[in-house]
C-alpha atoms as a PDB file:
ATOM      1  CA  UNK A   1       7.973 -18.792  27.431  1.00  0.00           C
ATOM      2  CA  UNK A   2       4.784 -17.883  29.496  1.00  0.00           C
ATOM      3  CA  UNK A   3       4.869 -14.491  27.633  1.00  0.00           C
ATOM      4  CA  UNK A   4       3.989 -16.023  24.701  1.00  0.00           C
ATOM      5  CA  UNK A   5       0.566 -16.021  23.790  1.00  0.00           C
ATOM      6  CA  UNK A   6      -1.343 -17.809  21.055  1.00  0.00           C
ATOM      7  CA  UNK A   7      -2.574 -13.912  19.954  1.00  0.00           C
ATOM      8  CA  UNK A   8       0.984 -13.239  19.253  1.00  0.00           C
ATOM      9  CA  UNK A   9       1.939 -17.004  17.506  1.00  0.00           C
ATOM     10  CA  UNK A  10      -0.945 -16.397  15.328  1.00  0.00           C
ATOM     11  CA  UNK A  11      -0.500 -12.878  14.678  1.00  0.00           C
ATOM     12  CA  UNK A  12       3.023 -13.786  13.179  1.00  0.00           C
ATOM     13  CA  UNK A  13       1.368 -16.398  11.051  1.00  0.00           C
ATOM     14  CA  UNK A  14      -1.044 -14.020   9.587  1.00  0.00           C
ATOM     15  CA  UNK A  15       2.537 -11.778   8.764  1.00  0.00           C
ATOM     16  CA  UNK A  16       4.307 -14.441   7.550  1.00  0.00           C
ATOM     17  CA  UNK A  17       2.705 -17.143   6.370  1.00  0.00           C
ATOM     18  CA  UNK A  18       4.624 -20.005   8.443  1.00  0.00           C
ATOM     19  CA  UNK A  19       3.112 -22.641  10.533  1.00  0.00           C
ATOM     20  CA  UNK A  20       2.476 -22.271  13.808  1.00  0.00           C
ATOM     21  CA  UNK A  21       5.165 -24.107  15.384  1.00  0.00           C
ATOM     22  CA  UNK A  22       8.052 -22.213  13.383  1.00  0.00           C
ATOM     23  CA  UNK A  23       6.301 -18.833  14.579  1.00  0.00           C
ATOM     24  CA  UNK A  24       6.366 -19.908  18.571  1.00  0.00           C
ATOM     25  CA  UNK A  25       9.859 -20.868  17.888  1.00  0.00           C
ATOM     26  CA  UNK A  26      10.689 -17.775  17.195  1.00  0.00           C
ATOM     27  CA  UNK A  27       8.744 -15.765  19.425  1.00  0.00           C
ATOM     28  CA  UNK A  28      10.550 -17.851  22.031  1.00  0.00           C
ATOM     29  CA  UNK A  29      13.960 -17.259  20.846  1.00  0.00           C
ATOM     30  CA  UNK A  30      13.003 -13.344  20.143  1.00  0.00           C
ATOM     31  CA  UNK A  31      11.090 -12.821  23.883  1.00  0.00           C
ATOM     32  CA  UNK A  32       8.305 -12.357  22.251  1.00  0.00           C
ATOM     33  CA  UNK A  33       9.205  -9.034  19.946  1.00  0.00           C
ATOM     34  CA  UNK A  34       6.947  -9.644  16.477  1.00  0.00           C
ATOM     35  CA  UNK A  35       8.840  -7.492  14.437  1.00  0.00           C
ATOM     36  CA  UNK A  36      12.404  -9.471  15.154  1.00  0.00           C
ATOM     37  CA  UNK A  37      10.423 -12.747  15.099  1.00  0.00           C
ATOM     38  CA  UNK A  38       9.472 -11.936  11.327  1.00  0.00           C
ATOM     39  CA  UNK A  39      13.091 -10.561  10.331  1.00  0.00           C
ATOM     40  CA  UNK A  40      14.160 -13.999  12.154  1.00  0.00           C
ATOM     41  CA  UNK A  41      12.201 -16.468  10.443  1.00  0.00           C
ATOM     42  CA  UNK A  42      12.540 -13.902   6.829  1.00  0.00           C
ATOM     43  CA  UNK A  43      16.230 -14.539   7.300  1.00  0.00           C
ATOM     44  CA  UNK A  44      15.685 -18.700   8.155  1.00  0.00           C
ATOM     45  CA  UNK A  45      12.984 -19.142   5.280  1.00  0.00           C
ATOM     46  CA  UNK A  46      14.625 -16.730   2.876  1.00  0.00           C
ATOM     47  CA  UNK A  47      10.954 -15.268   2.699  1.00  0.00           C
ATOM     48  CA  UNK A  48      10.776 -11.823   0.970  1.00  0.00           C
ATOM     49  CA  UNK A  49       8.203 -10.408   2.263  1.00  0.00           C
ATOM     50  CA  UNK A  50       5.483 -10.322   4.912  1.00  0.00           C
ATOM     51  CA  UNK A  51       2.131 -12.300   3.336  1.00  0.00           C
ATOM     52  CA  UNK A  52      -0.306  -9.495   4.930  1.00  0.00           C
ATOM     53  CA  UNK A  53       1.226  -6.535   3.077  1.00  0.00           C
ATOM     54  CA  UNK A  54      -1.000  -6.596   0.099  1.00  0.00           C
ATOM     55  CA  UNK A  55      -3.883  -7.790   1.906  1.00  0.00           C
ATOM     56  CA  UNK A  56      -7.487  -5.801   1.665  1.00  0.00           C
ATOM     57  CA  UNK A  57     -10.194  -6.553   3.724  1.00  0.00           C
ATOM     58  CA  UNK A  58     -12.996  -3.571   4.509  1.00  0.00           C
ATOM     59  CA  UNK A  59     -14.957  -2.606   2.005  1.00  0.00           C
ATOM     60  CA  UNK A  60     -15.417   0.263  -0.064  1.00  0.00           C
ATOM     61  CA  UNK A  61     -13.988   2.706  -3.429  1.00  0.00           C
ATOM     62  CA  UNK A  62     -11.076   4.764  -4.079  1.00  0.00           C
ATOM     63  CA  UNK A  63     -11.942   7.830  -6.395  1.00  0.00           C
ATOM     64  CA  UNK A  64     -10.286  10.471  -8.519  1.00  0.00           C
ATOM     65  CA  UNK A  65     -10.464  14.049  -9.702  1.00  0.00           C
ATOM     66  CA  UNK A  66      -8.635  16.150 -11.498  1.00  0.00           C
ATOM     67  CA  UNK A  67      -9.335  20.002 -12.896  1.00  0.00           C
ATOM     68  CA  UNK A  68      -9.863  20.562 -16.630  1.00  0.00           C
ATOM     69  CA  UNK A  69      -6.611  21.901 -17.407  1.00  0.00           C
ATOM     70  CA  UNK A  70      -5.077  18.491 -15.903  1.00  0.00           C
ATOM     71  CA  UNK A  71      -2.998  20.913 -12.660  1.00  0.00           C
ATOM     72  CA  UNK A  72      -4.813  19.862  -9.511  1.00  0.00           C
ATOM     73  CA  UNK A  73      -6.098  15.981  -8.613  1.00  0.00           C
ATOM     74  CA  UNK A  74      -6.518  14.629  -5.459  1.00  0.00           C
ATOM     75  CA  UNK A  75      -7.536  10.259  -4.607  1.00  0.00           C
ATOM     76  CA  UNK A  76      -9.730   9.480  -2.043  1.00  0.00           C
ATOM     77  CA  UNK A  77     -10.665   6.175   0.202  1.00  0.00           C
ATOM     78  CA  UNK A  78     -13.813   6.216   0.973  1.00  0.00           C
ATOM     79  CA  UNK A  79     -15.429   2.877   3.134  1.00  0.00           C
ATOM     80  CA  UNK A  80     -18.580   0.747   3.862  1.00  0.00           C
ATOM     81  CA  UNK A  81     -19.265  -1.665   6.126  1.00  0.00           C
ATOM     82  CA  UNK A  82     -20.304  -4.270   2.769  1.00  0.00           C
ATOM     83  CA  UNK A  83     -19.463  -4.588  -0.687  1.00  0.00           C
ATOM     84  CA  UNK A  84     -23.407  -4.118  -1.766  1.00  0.00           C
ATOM     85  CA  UNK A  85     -23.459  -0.844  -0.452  1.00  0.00           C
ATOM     86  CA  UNK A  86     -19.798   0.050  -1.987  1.00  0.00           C
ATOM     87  CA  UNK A  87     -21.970  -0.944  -5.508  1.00  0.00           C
ATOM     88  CA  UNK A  88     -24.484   1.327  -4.418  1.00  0.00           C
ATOM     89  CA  UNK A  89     -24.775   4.497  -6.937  1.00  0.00           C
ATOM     90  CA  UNK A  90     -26.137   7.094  -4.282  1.00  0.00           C
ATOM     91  CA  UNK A  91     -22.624   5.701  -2.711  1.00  0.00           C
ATOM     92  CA  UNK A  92     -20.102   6.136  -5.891  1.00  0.00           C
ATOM     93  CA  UNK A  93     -21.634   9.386  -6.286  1.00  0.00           C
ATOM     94  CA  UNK A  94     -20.623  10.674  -2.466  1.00  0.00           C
ATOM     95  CA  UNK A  95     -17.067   9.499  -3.396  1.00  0.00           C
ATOM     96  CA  UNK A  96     -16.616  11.260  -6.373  1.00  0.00           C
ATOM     97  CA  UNK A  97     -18.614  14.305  -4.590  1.00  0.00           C
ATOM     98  CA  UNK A  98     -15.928  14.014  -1.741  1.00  0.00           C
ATOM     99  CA  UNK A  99     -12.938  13.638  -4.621  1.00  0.00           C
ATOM    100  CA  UNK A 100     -14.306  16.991  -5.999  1.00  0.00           C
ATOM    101  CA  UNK A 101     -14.459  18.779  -3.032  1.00  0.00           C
ATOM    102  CA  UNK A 102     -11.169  18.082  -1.664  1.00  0.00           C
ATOM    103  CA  UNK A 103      -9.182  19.647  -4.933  1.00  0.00           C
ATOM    104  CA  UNK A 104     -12.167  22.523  -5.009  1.00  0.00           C
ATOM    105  CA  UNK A 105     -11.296  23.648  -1.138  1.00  0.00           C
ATOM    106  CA  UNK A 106      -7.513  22.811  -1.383  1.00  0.00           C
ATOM    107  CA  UNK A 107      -7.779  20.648   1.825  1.00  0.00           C
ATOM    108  CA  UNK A 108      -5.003  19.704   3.741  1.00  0.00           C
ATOM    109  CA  UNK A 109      -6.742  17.256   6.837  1.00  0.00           C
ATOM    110  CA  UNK A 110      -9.762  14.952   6.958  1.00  0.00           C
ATOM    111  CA  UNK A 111     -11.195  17.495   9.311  1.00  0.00           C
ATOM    112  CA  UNK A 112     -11.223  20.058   6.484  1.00  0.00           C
ATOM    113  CA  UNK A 113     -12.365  17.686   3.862  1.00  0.00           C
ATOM    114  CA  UNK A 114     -15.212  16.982   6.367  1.00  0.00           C
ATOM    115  CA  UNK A 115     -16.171  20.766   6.481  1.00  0.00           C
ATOM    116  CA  UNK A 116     -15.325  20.854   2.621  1.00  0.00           C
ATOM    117  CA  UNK A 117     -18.747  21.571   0.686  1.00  0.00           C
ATOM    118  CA  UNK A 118     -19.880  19.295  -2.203  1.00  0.00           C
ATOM    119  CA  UNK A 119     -21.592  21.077  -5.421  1.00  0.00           C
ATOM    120  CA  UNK A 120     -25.053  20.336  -3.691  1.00  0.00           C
ATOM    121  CA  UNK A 121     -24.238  22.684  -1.079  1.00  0.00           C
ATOM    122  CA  UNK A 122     -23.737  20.359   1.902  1.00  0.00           C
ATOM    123  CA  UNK A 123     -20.582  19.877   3.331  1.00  0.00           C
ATOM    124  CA  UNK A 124     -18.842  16.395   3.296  1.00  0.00           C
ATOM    125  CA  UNK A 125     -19.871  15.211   6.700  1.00  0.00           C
ATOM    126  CA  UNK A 126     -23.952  16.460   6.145  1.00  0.00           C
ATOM    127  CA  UNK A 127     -23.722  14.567   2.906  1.00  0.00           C
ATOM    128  CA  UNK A 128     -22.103  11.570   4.824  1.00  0.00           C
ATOM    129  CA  UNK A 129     -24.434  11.671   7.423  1.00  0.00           C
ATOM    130  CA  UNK A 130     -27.300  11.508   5.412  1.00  0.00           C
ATOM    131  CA  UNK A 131     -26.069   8.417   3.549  1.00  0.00           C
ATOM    132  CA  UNK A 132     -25.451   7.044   5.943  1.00  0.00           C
ATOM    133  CA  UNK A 133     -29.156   7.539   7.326  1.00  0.00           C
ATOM    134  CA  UNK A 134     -30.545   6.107   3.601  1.00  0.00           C
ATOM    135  CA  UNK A 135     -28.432   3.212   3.590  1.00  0.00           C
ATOM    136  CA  UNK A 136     -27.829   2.354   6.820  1.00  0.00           C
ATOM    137  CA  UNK A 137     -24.323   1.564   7.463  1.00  0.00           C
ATOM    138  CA  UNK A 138     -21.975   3.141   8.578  1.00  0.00           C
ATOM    139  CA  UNK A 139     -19.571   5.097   6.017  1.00  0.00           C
ATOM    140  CA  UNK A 140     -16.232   6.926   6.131  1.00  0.00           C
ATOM    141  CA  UNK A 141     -13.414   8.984   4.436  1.00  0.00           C
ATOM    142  CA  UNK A 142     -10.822   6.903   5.327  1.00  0.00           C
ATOM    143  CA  UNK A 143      -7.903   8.748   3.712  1.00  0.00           C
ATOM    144  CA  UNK A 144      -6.895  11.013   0.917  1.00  0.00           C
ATOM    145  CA  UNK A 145      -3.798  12.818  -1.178  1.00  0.00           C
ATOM    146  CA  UNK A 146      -4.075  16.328  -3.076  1.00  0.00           C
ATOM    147  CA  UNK A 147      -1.954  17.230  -6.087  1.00  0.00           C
ATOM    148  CA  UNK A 148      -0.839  20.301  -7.834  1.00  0.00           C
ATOM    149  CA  UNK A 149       1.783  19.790 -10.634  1.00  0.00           C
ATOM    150  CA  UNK A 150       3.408  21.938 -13.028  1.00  0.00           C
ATOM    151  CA  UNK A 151       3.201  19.188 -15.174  1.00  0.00           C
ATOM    152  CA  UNK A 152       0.123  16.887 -14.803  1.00  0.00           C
ATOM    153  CA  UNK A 153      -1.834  14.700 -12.669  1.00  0.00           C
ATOM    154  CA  UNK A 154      -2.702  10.923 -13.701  1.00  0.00           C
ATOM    155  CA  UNK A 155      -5.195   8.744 -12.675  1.00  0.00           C
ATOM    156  CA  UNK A 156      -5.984   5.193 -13.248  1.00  0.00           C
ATOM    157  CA  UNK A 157      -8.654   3.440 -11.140  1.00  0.00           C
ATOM    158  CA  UNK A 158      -8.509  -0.594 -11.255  1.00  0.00           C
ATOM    159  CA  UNK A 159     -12.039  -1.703 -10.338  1.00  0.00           C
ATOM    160  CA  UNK A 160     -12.242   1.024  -7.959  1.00  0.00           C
ATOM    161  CA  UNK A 161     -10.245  -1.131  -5.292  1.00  0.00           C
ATOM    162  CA  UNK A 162      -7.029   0.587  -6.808  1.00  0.00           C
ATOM    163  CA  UNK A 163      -6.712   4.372  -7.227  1.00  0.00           C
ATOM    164  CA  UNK A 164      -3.131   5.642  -8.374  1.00  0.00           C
ATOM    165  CA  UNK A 165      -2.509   9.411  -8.879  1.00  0.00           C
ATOM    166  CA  UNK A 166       0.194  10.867 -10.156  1.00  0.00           C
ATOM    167  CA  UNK A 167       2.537  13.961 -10.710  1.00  0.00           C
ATOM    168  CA  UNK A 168       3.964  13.694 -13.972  1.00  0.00           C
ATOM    169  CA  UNK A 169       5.978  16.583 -15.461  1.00  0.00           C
ATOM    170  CA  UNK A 170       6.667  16.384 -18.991  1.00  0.00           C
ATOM    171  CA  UNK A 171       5.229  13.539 -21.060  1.00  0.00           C
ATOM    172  CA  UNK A 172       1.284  13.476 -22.351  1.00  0.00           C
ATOM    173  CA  UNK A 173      -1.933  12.169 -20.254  1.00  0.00           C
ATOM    174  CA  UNK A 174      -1.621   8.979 -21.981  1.00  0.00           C
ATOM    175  CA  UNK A 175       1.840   8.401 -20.885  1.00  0.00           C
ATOM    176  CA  UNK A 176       0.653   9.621 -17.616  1.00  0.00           C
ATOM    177  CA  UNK A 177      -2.145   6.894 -17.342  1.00  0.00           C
ATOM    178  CA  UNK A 178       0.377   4.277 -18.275  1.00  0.00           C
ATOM    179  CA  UNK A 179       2.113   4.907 -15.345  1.00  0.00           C
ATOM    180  CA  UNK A 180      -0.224   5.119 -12.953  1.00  0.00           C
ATOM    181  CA  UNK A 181      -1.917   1.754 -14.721  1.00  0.00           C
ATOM    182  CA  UNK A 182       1.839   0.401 -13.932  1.00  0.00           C
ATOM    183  CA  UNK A 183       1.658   1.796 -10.341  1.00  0.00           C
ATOM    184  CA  UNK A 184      -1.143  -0.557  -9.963  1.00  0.00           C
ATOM    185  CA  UNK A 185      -0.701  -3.204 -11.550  1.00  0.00           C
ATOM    186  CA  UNK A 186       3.503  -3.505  -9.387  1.00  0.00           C
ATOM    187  CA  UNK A 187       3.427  -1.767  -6.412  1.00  0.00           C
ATOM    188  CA  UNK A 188       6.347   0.305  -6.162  1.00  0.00           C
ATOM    189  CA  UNK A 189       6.510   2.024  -2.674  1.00  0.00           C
ATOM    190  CA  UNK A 190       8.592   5.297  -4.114  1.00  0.00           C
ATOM    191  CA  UNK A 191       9.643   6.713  -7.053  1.00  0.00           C
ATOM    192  CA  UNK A 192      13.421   6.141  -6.443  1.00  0.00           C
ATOM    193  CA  UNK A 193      16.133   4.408  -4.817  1.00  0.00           C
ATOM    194  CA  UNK A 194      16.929   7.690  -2.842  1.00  0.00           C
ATOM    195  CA  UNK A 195      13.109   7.849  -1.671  1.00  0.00           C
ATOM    196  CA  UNK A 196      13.264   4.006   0.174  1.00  0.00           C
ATOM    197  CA  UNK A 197      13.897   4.408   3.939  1.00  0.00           C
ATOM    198  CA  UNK A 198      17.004   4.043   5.158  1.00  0.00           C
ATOM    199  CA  UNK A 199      15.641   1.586   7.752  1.00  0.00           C
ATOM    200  CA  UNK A 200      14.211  -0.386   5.091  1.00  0.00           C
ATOM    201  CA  UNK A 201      17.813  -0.535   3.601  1.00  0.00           C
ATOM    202  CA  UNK A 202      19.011  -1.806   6.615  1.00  0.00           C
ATOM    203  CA  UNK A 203      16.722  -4.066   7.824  1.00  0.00           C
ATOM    204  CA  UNK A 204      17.175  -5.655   4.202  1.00  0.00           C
ATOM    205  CA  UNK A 205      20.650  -5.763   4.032  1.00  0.00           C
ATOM    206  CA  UNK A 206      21.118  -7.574   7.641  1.00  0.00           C
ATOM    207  CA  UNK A 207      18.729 -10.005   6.132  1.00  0.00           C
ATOM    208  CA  UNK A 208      20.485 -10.794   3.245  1.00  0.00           C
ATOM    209  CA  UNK A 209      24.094 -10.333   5.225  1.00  0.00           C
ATOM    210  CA  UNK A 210      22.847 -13.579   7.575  1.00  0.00           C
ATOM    211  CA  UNK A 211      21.507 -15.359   4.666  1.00  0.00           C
ATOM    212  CA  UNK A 212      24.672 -15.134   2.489  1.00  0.00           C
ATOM    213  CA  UNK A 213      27.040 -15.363   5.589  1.00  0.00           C
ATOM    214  CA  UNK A 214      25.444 -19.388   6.307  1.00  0.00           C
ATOM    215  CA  UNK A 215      26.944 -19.834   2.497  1.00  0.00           C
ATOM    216  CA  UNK A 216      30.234 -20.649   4.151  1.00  0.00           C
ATOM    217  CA  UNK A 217      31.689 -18.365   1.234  1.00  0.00           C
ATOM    218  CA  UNK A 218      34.389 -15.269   2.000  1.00  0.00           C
ATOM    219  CA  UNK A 219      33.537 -12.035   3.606  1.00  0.00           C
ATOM    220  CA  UNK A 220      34.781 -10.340   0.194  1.00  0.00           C
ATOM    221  CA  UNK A 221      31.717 -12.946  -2.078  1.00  0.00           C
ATOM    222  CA  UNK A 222      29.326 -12.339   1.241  1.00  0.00           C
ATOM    223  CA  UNK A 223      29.743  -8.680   0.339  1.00  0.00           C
ATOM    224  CA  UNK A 224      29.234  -8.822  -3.377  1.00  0.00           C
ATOM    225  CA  UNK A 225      26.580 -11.511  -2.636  1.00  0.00           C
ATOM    226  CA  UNK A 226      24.640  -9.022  -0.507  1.00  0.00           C
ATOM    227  CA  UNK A 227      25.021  -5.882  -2.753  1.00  0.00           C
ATOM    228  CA  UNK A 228      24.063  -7.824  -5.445  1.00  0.00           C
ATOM    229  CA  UNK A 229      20.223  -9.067  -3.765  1.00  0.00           C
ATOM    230  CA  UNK A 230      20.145  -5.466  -2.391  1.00  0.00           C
ATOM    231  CA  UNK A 231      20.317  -3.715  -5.942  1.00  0.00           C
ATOM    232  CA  UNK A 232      17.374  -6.415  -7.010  1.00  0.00           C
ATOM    233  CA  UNK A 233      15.283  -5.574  -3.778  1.00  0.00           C
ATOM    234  CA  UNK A 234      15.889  -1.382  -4.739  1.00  0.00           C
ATOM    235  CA  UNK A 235      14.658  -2.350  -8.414  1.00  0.00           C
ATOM    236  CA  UNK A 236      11.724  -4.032  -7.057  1.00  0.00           C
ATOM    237  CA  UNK A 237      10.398  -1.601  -5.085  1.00  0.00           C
ATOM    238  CA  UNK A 238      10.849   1.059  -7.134  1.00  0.00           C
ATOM    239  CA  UNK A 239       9.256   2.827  -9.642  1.00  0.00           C
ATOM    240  CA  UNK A 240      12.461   3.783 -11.385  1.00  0.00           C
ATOM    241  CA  UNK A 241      13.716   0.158 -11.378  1.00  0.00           C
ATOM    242  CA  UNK A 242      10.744  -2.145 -12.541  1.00  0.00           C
ATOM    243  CA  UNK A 243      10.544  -3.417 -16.218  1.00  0.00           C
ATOM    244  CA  UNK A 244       7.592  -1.314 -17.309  1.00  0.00           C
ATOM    245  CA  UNK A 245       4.562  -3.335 -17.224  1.00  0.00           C
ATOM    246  CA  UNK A 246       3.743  -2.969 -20.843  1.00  0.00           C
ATOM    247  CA  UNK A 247       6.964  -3.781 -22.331  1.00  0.00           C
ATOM    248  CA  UNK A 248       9.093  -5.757 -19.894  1.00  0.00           C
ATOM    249  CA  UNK A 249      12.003  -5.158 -22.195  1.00  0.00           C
ATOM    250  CA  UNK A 250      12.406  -1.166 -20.703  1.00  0.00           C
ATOM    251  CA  UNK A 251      12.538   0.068 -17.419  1.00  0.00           C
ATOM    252  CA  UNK A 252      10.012   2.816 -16.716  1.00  0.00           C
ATOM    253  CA  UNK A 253      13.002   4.525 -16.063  1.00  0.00           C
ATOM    254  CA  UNK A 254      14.277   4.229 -19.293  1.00  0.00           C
ATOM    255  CA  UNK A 255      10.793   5.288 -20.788  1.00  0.00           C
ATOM    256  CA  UNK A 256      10.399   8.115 -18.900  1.00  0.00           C
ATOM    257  CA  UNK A 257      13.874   9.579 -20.492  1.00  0.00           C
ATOM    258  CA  UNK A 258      12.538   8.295 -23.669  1.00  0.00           C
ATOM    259  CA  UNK A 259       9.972  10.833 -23.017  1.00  0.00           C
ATOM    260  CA  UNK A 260      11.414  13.485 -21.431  1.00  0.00           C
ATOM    261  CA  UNK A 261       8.939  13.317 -18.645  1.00  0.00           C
ATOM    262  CA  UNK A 262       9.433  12.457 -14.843  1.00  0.00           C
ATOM    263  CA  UNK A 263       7.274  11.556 -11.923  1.00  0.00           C
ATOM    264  CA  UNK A 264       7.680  13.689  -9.133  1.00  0.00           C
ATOM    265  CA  UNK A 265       5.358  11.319  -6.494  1.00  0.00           C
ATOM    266  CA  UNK A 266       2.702   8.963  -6.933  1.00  0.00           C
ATOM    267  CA  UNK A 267       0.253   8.112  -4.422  1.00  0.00           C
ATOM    268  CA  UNK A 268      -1.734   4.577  -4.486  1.00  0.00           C
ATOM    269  CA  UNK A 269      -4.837   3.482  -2.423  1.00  0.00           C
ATOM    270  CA  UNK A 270      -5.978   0.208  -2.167  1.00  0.00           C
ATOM    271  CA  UNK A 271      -9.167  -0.245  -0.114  1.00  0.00           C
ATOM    272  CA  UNK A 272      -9.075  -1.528   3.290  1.00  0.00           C
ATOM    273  CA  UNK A 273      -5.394  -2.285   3.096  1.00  0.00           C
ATOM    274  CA  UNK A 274      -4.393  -2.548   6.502  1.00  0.00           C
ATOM    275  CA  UNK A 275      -7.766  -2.753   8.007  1.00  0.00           C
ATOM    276  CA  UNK A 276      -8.538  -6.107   9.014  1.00  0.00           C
ATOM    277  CA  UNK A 277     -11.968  -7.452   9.627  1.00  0.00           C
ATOM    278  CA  UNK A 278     -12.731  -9.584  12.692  1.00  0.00           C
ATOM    279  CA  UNK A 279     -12.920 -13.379  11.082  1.00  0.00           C
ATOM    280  CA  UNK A 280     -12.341 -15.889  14.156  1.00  0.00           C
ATOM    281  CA  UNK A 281     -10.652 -18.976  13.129  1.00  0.00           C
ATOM    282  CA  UNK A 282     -11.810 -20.914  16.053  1.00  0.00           C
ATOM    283  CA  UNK A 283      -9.675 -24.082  14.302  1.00  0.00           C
ATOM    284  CA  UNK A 284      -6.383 -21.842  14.559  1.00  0.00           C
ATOM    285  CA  UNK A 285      -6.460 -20.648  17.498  1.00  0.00           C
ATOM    286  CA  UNK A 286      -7.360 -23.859  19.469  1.00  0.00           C
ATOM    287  CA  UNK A 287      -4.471 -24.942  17.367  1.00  0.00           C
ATOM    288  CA  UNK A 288      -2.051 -21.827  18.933  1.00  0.00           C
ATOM    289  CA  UNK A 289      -3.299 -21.955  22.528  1.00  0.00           C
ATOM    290  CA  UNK A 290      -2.132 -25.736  22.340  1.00  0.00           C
ATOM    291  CA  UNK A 291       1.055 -25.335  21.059  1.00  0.00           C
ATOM    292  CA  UNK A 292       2.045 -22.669  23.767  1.00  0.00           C
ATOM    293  CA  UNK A 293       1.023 -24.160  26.875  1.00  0.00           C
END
């Protein structure tokens, strides 16, 4: 019990969402593990998710490129410190300028997209420093992905807080777009099924075994119970399996058969997810440290 601190009771509400009291409770009863404290309370609440995961808090853009002949793309995170300097043009035009220059010097690491030059013949990090000297804050390249398809690469940018990219084989650019503008718009993690992680499988089906097994019902409906809220979860999370965001009535799997195309990967960048700024909630955490004493 002394173990538990009101860092880590409020740390689980921020994951989950639950008050404070049902999150020490479960610390307690989990010695203090977060991650089995979430599954715990998931499997008590029937919760299907953690409330942080779509979360975005620094600022910033995500930006695209791709060639002419539609080949090679690559999305790109790039970050301020505030949202008026993410609006700033001199700004946009460094991301785009770093987009460019990652598909132009076939970059693998944010060390070589920092040494990467930009078509005004200064590398990333001379352009970033100056910027950072002209608008002074501080400003970063946060993260990146690279394409080059036999097929095509898609982009669709939502407000440039959402980048998706794309590898599409087969299809048309337009068909292309509407994926990625589908990517964005339902958050698959993968393409497929076979693409979810195995520990992800597992961790969901032990939920789901413990939530159908306090039914009372046989092992033989626990079984088809679980199987049954697994296939849903798969379908949710995947590309393959959502109801395409256009036309609920077919699966994106069915329209890309309908069109003869497939997605090999996807990539999708929303800016500052899982960077958290520092926002004290003095009201919260008086709240926690009384709770655990």
């Amino acid at each position: 019990m002394s173990n538990i601190t009101a860092k880590m009771v409020g740390e689980l509400r921020e994951i989950t969402g639950l008050g404070m009291m049902e999150c020490k409770k479960a610390l307690v009863e989990t010695l203090g593990d977060i991650k089995k404290a979430e599954e715990l309370l998931r499997i008590k609440s029937g919760a299907k998710a953690g409330k942080v995961a779509g979360r975005t808090t620094a600022e910033g853009v995500v930006a695209t490129f791709i060639t002419a002949d539609g080949k090679k793309g690559a999305l790109v995170e790039v970050n301020s410190e505030t949202d008026f300097v993410a609006k700033d043009s001199s700004f946009l035009a460094f991301a785009d300028s770093v987009a460019k220059a990652i598909v132009d010097a076939n970059v693998s690491t944010l060390e070589e997209v920092a040494n990467a030059n930009t078509d005004n013949g200064k590398t990333v990090e001379e352009a970033r420093k100056e910027l950072i000297a002209k608008l002074g804050e501080n400003i970063s390249v946060r993260r990146f992905k690279s394409f080059a398809t036999e097929g095509l690469v898609a982009t669709y940018l939502h407000g440039k807080k959402i980048g998706v990219a794309l590898d599409i084989v087969g299809g048309d650019s337009e068909l292309g777009r509407d994926i990625a503008m589908h990517i964005a718009a339902s958050k698959p993690i993968c393409v497929s099924k076979d693409n979810v992680p195995s520990e992800q499988i597992e961790t969901e089906r032990n939920i789901y075994t413990q939530q159908a097994s306090a039914s009372g019902k046989s092992p033989e409906i626990v079984a088809k119970m679980v199987e049954g809220r697994l296939n849903k979860f798969l379908a949710e999370v995947t590309l393959l399996g959502q109801q395409f965001v256009k036309n609920p009535d077919v699966s994106v799997d069915k329209l890309l058969a309908d069109k003869k195309a497939t997605v090999k990967s996807f990539a999708m960048f929303v800016v500052g997810e899982g960077i958290e700024k520092k926002e004290v909630d003095f009201a919260a955490e008086v709240a926690a440290a009384a709770i655990v004493k």
